[in-house]
PDB file of N, CA and C in Angstrom:
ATOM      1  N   UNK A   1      -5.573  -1.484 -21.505  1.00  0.00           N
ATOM      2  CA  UNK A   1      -5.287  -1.326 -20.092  1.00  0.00           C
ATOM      3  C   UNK A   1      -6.588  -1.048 -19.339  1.00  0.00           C
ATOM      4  N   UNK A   2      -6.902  -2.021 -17.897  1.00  0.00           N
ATOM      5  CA  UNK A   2      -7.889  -1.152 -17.321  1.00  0.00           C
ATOM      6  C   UNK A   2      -7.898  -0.335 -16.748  1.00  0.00           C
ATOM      7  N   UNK A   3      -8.707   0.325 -16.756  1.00  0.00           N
ATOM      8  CA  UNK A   3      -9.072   1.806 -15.570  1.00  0.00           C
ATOM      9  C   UNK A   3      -9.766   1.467 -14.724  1.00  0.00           C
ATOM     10  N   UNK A   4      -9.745   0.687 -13.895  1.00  0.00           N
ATOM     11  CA  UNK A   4     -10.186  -0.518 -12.565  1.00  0.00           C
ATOM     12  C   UNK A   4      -9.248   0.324 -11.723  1.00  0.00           C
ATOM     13  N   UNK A   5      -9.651   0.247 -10.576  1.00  0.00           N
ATOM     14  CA  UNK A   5      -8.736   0.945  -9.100  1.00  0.00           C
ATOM     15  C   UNK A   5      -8.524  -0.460  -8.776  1.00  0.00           C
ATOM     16  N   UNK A   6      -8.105  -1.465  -9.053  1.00  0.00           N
ATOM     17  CA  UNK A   6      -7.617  -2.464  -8.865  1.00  0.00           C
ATOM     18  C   UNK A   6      -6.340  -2.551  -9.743  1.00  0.00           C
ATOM     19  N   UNK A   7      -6.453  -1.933 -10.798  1.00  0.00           N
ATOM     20  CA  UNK A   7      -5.422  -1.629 -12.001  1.00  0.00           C
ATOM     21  C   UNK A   7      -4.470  -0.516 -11.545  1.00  0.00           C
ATOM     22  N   UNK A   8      -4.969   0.244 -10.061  1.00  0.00           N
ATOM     23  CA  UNK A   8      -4.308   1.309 -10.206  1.00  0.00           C
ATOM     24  C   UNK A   8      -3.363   0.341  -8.988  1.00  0.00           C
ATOM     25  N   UNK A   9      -3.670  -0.593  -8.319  1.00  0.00           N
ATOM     26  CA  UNK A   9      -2.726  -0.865  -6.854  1.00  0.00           C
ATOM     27  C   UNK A   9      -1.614  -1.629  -7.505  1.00  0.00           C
ATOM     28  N   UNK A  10      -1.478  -1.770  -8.835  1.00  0.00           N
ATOM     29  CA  UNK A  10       0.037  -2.437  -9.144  1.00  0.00           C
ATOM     30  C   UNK A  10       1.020  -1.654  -9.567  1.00  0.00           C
ATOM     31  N   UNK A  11       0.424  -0.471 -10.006  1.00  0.00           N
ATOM     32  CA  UNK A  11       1.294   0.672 -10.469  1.00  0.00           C
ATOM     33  C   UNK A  11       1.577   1.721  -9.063  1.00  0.00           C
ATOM     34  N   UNK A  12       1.196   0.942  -8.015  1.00  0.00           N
ATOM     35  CA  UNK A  12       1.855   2.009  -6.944  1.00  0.00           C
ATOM     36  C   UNK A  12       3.215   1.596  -6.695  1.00  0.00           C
ATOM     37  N   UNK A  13       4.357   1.978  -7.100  1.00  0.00           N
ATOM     38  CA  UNK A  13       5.477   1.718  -6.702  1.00  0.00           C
ATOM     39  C   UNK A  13       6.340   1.462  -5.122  1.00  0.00           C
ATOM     40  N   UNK A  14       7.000   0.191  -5.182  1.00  0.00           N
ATOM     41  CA  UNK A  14       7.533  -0.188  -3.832  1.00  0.00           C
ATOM     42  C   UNK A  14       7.539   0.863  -2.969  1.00  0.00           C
ATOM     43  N   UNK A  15       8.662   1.509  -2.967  1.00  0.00           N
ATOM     44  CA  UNK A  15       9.257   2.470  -2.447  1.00  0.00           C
ATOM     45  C   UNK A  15       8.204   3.795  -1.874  1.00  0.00           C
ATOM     46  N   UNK A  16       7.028   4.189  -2.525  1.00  0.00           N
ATOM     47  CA  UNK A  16       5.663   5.069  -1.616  1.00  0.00           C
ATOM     48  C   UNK A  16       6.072   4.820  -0.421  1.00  0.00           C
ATOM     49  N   UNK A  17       6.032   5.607   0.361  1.00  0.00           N
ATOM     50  CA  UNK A  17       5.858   5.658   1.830  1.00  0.00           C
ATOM     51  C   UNK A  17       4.809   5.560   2.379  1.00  0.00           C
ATOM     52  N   UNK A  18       4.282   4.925   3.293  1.00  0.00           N
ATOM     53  CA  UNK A  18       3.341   4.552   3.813  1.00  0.00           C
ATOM     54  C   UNK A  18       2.434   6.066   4.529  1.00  0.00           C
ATOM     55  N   UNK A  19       2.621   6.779   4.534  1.00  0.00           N
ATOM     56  CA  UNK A  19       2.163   8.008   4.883  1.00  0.00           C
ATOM     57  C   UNK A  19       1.163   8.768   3.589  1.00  0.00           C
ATOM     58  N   UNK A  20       2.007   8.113   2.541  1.00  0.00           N
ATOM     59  CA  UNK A  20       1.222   8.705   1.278  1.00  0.00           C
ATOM     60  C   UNK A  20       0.451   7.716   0.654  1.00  0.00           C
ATOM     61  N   UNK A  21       0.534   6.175   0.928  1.00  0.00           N
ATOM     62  CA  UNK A  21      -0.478   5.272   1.293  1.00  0.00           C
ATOM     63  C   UNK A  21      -1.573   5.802   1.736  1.00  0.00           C
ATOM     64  N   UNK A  22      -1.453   6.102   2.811  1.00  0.00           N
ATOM     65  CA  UNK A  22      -2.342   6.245   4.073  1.00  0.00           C
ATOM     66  C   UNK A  22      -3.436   7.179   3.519  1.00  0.00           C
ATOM     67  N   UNK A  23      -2.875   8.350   3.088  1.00  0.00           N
ATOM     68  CA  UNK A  23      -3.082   9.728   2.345  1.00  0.00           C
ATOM     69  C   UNK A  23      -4.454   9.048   1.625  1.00  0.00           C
ATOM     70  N   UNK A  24      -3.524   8.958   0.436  1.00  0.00           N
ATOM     71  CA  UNK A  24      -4.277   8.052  -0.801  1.00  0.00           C
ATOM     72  C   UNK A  24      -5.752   7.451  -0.604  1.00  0.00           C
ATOM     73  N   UNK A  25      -5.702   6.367   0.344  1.00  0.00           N
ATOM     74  CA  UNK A  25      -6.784   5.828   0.370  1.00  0.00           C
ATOM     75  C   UNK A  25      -7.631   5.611   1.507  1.00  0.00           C
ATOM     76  N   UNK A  26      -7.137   7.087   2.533  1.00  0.00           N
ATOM     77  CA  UNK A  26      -7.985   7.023   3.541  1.00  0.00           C
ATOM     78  C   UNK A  26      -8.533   6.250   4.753  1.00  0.00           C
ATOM     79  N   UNK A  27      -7.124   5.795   4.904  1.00  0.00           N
ATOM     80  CA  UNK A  27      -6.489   4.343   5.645  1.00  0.00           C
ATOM     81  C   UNK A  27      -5.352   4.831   6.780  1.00  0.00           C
ATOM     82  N   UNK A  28      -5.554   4.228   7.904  1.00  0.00           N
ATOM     83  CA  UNK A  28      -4.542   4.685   8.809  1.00  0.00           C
ATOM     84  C   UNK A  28      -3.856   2.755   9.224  1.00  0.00           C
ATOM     85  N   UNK A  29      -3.055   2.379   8.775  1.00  0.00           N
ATOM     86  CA  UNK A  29      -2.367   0.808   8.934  1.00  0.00           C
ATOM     87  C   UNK A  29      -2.060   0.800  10.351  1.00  0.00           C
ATOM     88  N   UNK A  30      -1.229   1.893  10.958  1.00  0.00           N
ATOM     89  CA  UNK A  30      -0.758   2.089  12.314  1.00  0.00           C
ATOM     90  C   UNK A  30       1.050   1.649  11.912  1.00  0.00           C
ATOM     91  N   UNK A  31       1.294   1.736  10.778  1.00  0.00           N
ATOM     92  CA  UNK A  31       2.641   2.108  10.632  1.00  0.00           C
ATOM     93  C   UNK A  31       3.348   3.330  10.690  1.00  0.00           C
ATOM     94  N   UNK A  32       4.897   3.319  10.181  1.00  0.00           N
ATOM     95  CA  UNK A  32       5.592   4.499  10.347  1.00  0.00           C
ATOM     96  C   UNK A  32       4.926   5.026   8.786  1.00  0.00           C
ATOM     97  N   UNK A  33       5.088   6.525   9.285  1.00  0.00           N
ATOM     98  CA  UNK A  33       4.798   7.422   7.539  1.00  0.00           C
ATOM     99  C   UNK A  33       5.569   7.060   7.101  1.00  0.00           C
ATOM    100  N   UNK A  34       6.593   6.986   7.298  1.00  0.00           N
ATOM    101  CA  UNK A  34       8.340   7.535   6.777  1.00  0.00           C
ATOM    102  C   UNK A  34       8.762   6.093   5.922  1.00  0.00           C
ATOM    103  N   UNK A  35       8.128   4.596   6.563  1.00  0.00           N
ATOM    104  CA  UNK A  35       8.441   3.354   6.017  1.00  0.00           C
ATOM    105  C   UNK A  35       7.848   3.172   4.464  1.00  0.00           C
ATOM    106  N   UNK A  36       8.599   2.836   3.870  1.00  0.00           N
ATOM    107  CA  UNK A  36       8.172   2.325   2.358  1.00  0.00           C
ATOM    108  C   UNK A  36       7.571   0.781   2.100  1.00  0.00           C
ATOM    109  N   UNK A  37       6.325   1.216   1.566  1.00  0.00           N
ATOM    110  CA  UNK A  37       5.118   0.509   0.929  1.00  0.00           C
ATOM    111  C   UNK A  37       6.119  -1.010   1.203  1.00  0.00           C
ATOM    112  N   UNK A  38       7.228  -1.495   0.708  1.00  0.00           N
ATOM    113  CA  UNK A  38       7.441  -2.957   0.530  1.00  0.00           C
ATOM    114  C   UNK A  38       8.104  -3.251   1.716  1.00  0.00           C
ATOM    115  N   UNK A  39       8.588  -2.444   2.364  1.00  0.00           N
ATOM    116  CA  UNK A  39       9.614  -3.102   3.917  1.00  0.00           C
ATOM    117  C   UNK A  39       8.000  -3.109   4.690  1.00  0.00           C
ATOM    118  N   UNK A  40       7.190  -2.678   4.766  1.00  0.00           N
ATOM    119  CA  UNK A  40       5.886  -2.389   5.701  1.00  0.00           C
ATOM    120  C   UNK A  40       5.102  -3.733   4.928  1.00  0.00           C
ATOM    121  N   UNK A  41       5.177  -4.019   3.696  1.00  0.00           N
ATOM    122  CA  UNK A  41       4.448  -5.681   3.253  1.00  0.00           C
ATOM    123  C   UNK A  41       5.122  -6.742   3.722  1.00  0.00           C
ATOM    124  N   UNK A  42       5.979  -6.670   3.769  1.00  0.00           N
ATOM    125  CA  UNK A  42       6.994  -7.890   4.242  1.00  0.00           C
ATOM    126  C   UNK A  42       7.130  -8.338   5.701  1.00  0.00           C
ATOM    127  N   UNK A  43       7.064  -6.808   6.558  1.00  0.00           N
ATOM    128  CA  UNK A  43       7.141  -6.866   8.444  1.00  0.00           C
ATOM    129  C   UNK A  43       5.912  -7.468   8.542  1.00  0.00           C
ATOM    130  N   UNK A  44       4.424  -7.431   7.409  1.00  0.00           N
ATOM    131  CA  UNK A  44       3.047  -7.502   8.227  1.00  0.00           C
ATOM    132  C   UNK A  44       3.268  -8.919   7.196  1.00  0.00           C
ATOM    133  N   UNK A  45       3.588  -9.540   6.255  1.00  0.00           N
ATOM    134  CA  UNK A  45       3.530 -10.758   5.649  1.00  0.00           C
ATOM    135  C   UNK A  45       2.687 -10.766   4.561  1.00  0.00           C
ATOM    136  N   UNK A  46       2.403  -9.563   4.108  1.00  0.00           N
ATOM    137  CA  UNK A  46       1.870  -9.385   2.796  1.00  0.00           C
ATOM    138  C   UNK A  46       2.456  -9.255   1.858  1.00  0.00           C
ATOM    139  N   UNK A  47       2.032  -9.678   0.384  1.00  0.00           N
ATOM    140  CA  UNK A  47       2.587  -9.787  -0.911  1.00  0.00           C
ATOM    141  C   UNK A  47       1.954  -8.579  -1.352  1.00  0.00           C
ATOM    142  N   UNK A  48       1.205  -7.720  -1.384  1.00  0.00           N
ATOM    143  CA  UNK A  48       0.697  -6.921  -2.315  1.00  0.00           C
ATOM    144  C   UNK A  48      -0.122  -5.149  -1.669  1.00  0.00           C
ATOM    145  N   UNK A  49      -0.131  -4.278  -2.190  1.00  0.00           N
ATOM    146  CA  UNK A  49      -0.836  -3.015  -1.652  1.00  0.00           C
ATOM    147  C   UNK A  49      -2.389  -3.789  -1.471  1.00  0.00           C
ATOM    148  N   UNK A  50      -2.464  -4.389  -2.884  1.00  0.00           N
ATOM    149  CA  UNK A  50      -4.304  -4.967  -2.866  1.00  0.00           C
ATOM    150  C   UNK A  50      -4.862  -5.884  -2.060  1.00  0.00           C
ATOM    151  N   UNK A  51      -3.584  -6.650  -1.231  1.00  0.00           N
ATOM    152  CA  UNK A  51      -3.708  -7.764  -0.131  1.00  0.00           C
ATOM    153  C   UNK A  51      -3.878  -6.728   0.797  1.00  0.00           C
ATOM    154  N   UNK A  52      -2.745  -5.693   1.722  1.00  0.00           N
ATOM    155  CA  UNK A  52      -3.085  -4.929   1.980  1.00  0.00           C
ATOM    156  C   UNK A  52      -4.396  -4.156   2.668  1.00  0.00           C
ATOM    157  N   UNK A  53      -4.657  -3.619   1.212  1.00  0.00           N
ATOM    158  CA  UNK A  53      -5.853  -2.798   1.354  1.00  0.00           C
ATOM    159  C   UNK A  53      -7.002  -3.701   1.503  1.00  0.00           C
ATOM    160  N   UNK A  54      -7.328  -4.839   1.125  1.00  0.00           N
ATOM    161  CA  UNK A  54      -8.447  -6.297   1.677  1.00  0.00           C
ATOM    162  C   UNK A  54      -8.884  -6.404   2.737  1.00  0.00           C
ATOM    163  N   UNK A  55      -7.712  -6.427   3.809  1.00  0.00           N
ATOM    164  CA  UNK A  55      -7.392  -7.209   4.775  1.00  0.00           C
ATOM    165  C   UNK A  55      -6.773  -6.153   5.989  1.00  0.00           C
ATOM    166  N   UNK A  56      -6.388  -4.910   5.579  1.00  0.00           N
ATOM    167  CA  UNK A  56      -6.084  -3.949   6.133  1.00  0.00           C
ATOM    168  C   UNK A  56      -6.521  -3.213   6.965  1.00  0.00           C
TER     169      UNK A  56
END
């Protein structure tokens, strides 16, 4: 397994709330806290936290 912080954005589970996103990696998206990581990929048209965090 790697220990890559690229290894770590697939093991963040859907459901995180975007507040503890935010937390995490020192990122403000301009979403709700309260919304979960995959309804907040889908409203902005992203597939992934690591697309995301790229492009974010």
């Amino acid at each position: 397994m790697q220990n890559t912080k690229s290894s770590q954005f697939g093991k963040k589970r859907e459901n995180t709330q975007m507040g503890t996103i935010e937390k995490m990696y020192g990122k403000d998206f301009g979403g709700r806290n309260d919304k979960e990581l995959w309804d907040y990929l889908k409203d902005i048209g992203y597939k992934s936290l690591s697309e995301l965090l790229r492009n974010g």
